[in-house]
N, C-alpha and C. Protein backbone atom coordinates (compact mmCIF):
# COMPACT_ATOMS: atom_id res chain seq x y z
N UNK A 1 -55.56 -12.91 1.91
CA UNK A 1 -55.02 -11.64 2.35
C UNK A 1 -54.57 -11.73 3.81
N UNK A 2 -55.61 -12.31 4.84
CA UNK A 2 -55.15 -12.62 6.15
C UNK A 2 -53.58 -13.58 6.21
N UNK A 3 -53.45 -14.36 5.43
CA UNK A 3 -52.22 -15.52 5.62
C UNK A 3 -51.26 -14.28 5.16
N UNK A 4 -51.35 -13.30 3.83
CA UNK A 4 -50.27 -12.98 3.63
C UNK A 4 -49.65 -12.13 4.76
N UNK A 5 -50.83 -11.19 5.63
CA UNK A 5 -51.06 -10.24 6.41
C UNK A 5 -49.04 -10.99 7.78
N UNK A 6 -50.58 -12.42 7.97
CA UNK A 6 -49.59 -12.87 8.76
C UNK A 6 -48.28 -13.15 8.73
N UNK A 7 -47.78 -13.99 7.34
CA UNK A 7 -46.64 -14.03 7.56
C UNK A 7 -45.96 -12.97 7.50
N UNK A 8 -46.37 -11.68 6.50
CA UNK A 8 -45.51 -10.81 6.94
C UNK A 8 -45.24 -10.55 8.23
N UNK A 9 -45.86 -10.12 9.19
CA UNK A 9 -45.82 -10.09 10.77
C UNK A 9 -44.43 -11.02 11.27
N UNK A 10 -44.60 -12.51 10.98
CA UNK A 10 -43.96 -13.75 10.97
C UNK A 10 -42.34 -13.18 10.36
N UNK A 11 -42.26 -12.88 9.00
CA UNK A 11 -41.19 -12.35 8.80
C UNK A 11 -40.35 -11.23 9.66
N UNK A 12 -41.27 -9.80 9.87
CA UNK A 12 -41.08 -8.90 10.58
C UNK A 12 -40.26 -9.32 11.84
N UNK A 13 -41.19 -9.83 12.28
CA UNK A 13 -40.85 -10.10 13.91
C UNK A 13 -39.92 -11.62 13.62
N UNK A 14 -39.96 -11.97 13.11
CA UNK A 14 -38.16 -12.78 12.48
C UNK A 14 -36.80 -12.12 12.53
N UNK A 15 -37.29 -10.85 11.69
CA UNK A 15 -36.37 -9.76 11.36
C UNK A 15 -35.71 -9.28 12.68
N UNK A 16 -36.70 -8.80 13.60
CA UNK A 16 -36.56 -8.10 14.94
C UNK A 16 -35.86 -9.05 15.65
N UNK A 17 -36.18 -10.47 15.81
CA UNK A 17 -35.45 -11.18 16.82
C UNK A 17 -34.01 -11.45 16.45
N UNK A 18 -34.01 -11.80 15.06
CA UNK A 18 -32.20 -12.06 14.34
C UNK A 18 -31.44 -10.90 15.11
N UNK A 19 -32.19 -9.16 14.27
CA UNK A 19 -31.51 -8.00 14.87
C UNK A 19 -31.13 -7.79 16.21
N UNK A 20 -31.90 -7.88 16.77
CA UNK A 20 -31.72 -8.10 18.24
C UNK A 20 -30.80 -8.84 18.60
N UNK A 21 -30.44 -10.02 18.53
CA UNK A 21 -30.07 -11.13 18.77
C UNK A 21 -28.13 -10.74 18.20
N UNK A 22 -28.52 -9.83 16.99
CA UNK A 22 -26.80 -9.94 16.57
C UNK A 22 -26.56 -8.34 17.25
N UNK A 23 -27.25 -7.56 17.79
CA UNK A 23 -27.44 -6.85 19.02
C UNK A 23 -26.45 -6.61 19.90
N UNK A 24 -26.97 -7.78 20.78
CA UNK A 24 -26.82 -8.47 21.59
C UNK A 24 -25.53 -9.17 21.03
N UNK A 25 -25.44 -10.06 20.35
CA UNK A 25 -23.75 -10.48 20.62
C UNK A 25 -22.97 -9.66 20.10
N UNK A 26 -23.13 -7.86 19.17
CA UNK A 26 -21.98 -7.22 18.58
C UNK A 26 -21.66 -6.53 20.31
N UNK A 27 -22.77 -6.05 21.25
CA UNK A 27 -22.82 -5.77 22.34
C UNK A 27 -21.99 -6.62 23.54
N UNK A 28 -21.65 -7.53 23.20
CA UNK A 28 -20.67 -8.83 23.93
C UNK A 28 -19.25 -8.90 23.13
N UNK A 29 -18.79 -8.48 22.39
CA UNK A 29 -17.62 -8.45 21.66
C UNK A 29 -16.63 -8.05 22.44
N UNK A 30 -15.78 -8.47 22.18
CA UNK A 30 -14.48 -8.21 23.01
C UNK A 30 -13.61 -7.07 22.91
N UNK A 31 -13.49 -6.72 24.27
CA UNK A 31 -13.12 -5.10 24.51
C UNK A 31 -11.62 -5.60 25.58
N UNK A 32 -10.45 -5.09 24.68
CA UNK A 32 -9.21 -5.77 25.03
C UNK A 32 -8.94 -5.06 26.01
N UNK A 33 -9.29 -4.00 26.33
CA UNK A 33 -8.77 -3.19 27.62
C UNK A 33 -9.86 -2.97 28.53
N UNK A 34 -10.74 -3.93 29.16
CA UNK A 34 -12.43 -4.35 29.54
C UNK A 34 -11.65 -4.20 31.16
N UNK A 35 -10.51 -4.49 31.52
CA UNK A 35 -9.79 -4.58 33.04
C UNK A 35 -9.50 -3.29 33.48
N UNK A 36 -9.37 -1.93 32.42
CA UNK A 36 -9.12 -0.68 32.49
C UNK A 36 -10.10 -0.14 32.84
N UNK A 37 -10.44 0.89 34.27
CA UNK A 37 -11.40 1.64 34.46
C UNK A 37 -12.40 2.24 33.12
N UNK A 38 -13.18 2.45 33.21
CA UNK A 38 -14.28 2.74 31.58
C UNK A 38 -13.96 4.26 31.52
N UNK A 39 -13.70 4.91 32.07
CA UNK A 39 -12.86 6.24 31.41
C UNK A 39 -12.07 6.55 31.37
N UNK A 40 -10.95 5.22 31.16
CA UNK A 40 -9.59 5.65 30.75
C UNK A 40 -9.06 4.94 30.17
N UNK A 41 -10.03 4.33 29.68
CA UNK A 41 -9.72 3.35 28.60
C UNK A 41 -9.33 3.91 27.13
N UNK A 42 -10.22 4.76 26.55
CA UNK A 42 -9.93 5.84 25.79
C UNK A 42 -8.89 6.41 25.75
N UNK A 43 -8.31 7.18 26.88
CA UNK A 43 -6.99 7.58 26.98
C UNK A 43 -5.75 6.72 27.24
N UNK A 44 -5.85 5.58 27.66
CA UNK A 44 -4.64 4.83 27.36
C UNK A 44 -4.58 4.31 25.96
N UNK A 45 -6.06 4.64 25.28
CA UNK A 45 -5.24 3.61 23.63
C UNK A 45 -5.30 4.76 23.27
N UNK A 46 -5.65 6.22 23.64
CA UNK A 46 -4.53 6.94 22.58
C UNK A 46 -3.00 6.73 22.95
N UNK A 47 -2.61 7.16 24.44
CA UNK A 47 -1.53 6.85 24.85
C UNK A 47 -0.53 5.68 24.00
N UNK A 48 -1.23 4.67 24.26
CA UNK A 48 -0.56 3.55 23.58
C UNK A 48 -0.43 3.49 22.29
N UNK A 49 -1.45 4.13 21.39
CA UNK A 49 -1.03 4.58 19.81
C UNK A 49 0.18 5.36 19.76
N UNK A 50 0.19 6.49 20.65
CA UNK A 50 1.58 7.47 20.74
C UNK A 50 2.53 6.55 20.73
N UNK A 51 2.76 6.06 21.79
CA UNK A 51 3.97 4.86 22.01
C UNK A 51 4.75 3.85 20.90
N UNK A 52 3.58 3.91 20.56
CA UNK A 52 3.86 2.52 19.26
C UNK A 52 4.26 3.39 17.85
N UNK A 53 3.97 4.44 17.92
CA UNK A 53 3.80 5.69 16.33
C UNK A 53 5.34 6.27 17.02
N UNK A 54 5.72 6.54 17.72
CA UNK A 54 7.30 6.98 18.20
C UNK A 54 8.21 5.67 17.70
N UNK A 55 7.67 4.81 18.63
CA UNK A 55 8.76 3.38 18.45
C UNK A 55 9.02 3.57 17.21
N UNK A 56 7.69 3.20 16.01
CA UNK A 56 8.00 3.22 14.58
C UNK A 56 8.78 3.78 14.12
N UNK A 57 8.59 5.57 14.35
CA UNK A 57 8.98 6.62 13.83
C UNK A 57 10.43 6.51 14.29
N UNK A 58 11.12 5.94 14.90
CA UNK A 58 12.19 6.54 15.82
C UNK A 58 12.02 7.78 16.37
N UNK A 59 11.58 8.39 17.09
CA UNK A 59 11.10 9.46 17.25
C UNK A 59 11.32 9.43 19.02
N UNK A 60 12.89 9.26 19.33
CA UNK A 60 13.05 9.23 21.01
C UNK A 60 12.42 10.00 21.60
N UNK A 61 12.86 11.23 21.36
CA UNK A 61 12.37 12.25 22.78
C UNK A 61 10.78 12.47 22.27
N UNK A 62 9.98 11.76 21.66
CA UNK A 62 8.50 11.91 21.55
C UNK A 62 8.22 10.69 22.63
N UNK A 63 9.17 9.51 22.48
CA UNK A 63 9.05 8.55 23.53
C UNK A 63 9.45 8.55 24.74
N UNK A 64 10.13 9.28 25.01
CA UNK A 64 10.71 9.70 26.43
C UNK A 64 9.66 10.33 26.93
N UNK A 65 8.64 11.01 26.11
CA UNK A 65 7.60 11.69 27.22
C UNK A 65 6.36 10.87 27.42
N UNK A 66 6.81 9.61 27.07
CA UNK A 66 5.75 8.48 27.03
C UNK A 66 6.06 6.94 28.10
N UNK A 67 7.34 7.29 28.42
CA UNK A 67 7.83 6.48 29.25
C UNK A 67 7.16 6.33 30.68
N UNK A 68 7.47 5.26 31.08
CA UNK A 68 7.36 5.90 33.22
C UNK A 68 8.43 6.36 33.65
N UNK A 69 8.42 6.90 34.83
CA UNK A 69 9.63 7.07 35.69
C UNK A 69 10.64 5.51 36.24
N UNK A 70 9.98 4.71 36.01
CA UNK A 70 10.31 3.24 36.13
C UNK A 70 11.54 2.88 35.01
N UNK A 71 10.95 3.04 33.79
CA UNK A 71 11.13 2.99 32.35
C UNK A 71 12.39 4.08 31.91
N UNK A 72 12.57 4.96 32.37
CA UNK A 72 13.43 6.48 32.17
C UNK A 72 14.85 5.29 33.03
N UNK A 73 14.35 5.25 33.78
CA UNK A 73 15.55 4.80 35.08
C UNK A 73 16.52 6.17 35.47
N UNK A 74 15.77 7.30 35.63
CA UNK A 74 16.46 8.41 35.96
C UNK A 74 17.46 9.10 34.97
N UNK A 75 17.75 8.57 33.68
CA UNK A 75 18.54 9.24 32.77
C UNK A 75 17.68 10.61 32.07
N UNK A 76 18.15 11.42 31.96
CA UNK A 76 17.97 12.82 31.45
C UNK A 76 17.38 12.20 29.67
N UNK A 77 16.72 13.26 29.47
CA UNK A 77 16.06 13.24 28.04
C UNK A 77 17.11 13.13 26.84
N UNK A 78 18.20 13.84 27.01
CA UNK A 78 19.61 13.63 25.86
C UNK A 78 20.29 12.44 26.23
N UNK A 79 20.11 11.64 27.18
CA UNK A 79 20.87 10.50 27.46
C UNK A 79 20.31 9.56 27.35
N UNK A 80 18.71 9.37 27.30
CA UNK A 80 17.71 8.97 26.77
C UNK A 80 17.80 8.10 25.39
N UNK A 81 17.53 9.57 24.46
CA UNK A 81 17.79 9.44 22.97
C UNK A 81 19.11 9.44 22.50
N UNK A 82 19.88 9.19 22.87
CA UNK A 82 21.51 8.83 22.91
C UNK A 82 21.35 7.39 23.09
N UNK A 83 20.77 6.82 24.20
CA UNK A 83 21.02 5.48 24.25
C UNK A 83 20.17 5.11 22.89
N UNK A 84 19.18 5.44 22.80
CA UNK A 84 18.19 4.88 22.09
C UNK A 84 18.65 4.61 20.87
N UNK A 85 19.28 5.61 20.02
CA UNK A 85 19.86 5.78 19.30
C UNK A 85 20.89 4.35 18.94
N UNK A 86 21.52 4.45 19.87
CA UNK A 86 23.02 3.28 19.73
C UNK A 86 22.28 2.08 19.96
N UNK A 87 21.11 1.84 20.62
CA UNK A 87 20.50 0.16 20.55
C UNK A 87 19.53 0.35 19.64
N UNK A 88 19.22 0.85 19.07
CA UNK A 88 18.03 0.96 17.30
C UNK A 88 18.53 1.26 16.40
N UNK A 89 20.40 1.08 16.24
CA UNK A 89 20.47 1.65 14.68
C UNK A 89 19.63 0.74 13.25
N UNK A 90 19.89 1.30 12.00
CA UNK A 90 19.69 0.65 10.90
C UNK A 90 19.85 -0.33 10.67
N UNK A 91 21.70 -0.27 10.71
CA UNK A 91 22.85 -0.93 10.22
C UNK A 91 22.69 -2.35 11.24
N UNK A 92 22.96 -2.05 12.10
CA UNK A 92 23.19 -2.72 13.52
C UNK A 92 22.35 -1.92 14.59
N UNK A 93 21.92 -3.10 15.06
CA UNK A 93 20.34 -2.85 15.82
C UNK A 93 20.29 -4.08 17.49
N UNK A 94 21.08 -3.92 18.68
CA UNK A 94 20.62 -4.78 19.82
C UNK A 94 19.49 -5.03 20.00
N UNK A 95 18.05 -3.69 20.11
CA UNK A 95 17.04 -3.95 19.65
C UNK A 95 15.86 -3.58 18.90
N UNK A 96 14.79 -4.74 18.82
CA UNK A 96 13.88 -4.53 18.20
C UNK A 96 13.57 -3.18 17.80
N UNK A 97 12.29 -2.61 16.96
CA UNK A 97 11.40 -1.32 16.97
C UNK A 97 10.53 -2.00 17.18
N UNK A 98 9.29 -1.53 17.78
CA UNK A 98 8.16 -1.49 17.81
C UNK A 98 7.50 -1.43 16.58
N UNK A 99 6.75 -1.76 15.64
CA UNK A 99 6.31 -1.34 14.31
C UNK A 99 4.43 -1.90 14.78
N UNK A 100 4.47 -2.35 15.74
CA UNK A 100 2.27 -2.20 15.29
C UNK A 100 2.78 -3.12 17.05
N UNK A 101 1.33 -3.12 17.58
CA UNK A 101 1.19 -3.52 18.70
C UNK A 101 -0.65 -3.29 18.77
N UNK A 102 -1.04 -4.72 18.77
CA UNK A 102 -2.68 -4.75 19.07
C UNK A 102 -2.66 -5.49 20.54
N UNK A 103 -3.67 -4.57 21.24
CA UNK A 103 -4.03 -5.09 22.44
C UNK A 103 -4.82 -5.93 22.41
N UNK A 104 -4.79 -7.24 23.43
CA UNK A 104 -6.01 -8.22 23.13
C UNK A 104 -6.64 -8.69 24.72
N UNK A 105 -5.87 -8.50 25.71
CA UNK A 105 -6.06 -8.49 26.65
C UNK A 105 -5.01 -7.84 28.10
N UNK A 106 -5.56 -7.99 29.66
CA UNK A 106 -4.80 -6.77 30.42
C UNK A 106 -5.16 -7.87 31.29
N UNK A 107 -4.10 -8.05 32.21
CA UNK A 107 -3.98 -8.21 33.47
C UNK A 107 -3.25 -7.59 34.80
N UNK A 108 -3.17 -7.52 35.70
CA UNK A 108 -3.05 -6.77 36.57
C UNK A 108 -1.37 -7.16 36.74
N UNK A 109 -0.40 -6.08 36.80
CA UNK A 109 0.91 -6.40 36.85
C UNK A 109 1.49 -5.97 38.38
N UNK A 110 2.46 -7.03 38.50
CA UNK A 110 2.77 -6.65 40.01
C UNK A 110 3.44 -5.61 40.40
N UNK A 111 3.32 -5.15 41.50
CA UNK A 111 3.80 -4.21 41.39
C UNK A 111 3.02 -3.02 41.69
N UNK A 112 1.66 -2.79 40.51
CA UNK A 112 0.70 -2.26 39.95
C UNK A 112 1.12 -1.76 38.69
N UNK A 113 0.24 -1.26 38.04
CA UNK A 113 0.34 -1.44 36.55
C UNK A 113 -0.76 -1.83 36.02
N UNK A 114 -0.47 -2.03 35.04
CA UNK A 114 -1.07 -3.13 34.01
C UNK A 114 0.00 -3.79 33.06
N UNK A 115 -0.43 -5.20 32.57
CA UNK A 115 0.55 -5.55 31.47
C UNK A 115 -0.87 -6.00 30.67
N UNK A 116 -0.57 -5.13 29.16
CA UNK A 116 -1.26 -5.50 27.80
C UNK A 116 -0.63 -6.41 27.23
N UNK A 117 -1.59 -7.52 27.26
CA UNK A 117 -0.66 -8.48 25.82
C UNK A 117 -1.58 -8.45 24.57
N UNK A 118 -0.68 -8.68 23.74
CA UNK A 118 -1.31 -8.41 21.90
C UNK A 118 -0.55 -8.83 21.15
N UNK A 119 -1.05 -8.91 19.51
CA UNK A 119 0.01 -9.04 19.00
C UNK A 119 0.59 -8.44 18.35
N UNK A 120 2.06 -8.77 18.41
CA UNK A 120 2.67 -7.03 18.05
C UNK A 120 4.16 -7.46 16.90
N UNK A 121 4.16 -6.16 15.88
CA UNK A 121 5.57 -6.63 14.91
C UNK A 121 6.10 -5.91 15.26
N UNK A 122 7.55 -6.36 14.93
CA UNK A 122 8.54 -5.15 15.07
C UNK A 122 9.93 -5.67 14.04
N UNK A 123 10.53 -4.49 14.16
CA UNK A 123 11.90 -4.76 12.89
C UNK A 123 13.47 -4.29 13.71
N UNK A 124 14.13 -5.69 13.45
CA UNK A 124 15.61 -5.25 13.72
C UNK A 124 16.74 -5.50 12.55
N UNK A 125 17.45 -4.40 12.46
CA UNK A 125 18.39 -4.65 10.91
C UNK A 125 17.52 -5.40 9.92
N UNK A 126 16.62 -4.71 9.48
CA UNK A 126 15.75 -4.75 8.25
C UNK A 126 15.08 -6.58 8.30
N UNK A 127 15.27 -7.66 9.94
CA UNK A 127 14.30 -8.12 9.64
C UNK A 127 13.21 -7.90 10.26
N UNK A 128 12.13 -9.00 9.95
CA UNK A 128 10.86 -8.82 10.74
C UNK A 128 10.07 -9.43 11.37
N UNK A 129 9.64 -9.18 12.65
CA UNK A 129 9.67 -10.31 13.92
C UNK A 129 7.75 -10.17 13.99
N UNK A 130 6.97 -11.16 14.23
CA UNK A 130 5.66 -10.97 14.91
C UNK A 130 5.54 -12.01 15.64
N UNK A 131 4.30 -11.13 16.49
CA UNK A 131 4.03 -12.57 18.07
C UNK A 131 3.56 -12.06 18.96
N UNK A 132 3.41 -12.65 20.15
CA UNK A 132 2.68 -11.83 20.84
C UNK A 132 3.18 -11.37 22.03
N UNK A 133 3.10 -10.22 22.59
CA UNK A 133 3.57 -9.23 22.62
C UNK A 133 3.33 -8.62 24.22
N UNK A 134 3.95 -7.69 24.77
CA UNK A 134 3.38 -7.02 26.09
C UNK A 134 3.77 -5.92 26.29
N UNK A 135 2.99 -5.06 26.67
CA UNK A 135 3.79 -3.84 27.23
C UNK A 135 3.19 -3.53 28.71
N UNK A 136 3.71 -2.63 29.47
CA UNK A 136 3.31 -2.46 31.24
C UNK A 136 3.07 -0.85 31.09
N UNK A 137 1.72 -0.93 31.67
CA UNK A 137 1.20 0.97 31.37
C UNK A 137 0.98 1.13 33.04
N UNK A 138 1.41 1.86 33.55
CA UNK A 138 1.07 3.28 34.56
C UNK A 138 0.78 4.17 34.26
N UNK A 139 -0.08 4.06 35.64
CA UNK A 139 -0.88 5.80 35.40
C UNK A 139 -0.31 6.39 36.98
N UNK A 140 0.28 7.58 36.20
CA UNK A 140 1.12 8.61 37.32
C UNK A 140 0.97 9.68 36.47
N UNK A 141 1.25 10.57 37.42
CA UNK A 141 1.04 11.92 36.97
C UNK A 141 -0.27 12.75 36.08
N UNK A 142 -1.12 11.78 36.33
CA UNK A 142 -2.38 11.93 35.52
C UNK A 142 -2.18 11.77 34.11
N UNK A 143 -1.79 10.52 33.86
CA UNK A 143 -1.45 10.00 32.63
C UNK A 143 -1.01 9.17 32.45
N UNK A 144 -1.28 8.00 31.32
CA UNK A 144 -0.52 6.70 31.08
C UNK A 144 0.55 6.67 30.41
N UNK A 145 1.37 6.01 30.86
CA UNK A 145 2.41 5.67 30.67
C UNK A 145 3.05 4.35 30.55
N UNK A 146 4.71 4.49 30.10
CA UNK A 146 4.84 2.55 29.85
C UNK A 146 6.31 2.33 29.85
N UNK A 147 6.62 1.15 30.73
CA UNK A 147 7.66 0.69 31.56
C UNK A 147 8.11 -0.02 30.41
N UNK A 148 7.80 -0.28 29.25
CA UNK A 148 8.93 -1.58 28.15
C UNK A 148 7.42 -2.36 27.79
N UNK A 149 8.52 -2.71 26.42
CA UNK A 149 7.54 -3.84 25.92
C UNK A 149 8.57 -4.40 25.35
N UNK A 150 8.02 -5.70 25.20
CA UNK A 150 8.57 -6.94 25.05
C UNK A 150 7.73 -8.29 24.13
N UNK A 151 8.54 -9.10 23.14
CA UNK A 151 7.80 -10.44 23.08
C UNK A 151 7.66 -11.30 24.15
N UNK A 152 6.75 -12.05 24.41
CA UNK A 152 6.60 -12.99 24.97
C UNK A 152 7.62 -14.01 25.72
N UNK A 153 7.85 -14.55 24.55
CA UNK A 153 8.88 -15.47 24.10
C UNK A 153 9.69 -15.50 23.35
N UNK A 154 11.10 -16.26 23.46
CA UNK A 154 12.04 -16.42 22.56
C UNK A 154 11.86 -17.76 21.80
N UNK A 155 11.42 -18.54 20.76
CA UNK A 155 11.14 -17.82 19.41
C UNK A 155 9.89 -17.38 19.73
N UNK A 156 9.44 -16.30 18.99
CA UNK A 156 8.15 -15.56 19.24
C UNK A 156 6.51 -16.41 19.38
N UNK A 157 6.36 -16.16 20.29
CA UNK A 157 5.34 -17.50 20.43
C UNK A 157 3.72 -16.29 19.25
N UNK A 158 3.75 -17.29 18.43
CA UNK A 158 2.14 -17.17 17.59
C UNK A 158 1.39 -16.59 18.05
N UNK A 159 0.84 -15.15 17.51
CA UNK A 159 -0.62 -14.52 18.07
C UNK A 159 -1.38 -15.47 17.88
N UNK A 160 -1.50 -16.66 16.79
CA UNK A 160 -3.28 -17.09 17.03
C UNK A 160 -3.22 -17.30 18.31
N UNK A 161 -2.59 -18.28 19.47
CA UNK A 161 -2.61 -18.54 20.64
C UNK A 161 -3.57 -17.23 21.46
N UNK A 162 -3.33 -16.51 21.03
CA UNK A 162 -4.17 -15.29 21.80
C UNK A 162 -6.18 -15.54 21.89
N UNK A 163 -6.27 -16.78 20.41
CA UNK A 163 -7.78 -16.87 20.10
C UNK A 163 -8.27 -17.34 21.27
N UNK A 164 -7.09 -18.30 21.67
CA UNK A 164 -7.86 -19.19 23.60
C UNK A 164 -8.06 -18.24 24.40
N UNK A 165 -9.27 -18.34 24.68
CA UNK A 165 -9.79 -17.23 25.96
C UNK A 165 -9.27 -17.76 27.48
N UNK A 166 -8.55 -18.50 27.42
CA UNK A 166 -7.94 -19.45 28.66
C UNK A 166 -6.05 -19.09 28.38
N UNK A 167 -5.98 -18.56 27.33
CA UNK A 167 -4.39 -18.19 27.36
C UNK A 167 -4.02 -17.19 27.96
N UNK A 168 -2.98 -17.73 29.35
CA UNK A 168 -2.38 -16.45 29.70
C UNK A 168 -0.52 -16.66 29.87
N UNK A 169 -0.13 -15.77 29.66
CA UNK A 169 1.81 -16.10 29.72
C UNK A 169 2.12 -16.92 30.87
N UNK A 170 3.12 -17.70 30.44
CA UNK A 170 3.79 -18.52 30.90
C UNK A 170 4.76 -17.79 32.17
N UNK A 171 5.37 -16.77 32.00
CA UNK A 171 6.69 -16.18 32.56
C UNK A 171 6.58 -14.80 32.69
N UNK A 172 5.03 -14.37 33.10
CA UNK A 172 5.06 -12.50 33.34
C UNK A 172 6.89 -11.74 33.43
N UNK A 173 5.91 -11.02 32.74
CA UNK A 173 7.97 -10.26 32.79
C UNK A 173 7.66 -9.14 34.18
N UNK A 174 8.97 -8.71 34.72
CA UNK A 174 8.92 -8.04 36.14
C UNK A 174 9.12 -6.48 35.28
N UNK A 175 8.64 -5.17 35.72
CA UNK A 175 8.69 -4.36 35.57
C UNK A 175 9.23 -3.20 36.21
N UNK A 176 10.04 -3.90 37.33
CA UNK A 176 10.35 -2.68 37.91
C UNK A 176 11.51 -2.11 38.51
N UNK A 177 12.27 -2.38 37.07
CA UNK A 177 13.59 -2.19 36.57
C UNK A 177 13.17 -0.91 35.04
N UNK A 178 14.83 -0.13 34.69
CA UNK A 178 14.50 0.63 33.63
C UNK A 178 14.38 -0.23 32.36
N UNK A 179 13.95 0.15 31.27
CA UNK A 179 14.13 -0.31 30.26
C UNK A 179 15.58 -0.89 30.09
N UNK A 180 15.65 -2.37 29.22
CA UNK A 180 17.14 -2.67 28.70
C UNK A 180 18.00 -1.44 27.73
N UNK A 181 17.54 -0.52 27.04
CA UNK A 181 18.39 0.38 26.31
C UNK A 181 19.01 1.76 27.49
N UNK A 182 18.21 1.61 28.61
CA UNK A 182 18.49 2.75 29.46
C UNK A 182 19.39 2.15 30.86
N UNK A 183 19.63 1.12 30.86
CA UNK A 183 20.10 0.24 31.73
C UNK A 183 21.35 0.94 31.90
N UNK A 184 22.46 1.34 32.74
CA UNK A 184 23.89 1.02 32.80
C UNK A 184 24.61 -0.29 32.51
N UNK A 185 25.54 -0.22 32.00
CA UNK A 185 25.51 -1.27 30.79
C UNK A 185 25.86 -1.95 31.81
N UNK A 186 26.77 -1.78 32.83
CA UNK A 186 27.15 -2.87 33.62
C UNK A 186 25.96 -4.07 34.24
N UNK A 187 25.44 -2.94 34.18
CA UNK A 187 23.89 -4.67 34.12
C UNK A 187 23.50 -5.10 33.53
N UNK A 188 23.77 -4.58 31.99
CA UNK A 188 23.17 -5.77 30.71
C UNK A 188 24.11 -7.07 31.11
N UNK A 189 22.80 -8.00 30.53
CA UNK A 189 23.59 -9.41 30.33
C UNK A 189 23.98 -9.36 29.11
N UNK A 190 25.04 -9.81 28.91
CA UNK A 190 26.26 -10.12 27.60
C UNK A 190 25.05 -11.00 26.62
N UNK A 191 25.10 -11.01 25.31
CA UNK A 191 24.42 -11.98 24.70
C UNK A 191 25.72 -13.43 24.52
N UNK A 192 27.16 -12.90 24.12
CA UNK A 192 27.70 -13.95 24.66
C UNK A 192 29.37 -13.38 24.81
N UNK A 193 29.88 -14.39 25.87
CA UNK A 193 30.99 -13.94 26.32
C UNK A 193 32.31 -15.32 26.06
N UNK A 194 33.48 -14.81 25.72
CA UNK A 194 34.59 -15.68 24.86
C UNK A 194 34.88 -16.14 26.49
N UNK A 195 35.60 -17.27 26.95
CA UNK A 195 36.00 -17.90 27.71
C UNK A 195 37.52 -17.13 27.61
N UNK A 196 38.01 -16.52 28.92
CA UNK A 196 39.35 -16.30 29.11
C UNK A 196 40.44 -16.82 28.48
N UNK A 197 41.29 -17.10 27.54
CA UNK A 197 42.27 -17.50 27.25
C UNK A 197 43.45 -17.88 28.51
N UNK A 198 43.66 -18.56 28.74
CA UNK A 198 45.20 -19.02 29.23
C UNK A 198 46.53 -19.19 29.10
């Protein structure tokens, strides 16, 4: 009766140390926005759900109130969703949508900011792009906000790469310019241009 007494004990307190123990590492799990003050962390991933649920939706002027003042580049809310419009069609699409965006980590963007990278899909003229991903959040006006997002890389460099806890981008993107769809076109770069005839 004493041996059985004991090992139960033996089991028990087996039990307690495993529990503990997976505790302790669910308590160490990785918290992708861990660089974000701890009470506003909450409110930027709703923020950033908004962002990404507009992109999807097409849903401009829900995204225009999600933008920065960086990001707007001073165009009015109808000139906004006008541009938006003519670089996201169906048919013909310059760019991407946004369709999912997971945060996996934040570093400090110049400037100030933040830039989230994750990995993120998106769809242009019905195809479909994944990889990993960035977007740049400010907080102004007592609220987060976001200057563009972008892939990584051109071809889309692989979320697994995100598993290295030592991976960070190659080529930070600069933020503090408007978005490419809000740009005056005279500053888009051409994707390509015919050589003058003679």
């Amino acid at each position: 009766m004493e041996l059985k007494a004991r090992r139960g004990a033996a089991v028990l307190l087996s039990a307690e140390v495993l529990l503990g123990c997976t505790v302790a590492y669910v308590g160490k799990g990785k918290e992708p926005l861990s660089k974000i003050p701890a009470k506003q962390r909450e409110p930027l991933q709703k923020r950033l759900d908004a962002y990404v649920q507009a992109y999807r939706a097409r849903k401009w002027e829900r995204l225009y109130e999600l933008v920065s003042g960086t990001g707007r580049g001073g165009v009015t809310r109808s000139k906004f969703v006008a541009r938006m419009k003519a670089e996201h069609g169906a048919g013909f699409a310059n760019m991407p949508d946004l369709l999912e965006f997971h945060p996996d980590r934040v570093y400090a963007g110049d400037g100030g900011g933040y830039d989230i990278y994750g990995c993120g899909k998106a769809r242009r003229e019905g195809l479909m792009f994944n990889g990993i991903a960035v977007t740049h959040a400010v907080f102004e006006h007592d609220d987060w906000f976001f200057t563009g997002w972008s892939f990584t890389e051109f071809p889309n460099e692989r979320c697994e790469a995100l598993s290295d806890p030592g991976w960070k981008p190659e080529n930070p993107m600069r933020w503090d310019q408007p978005m490419e769809e809000v740009q005056p076109e005279s500053q888009s770069v051409p994707v390509h241009v015919d050589s003058p005839k003679l």
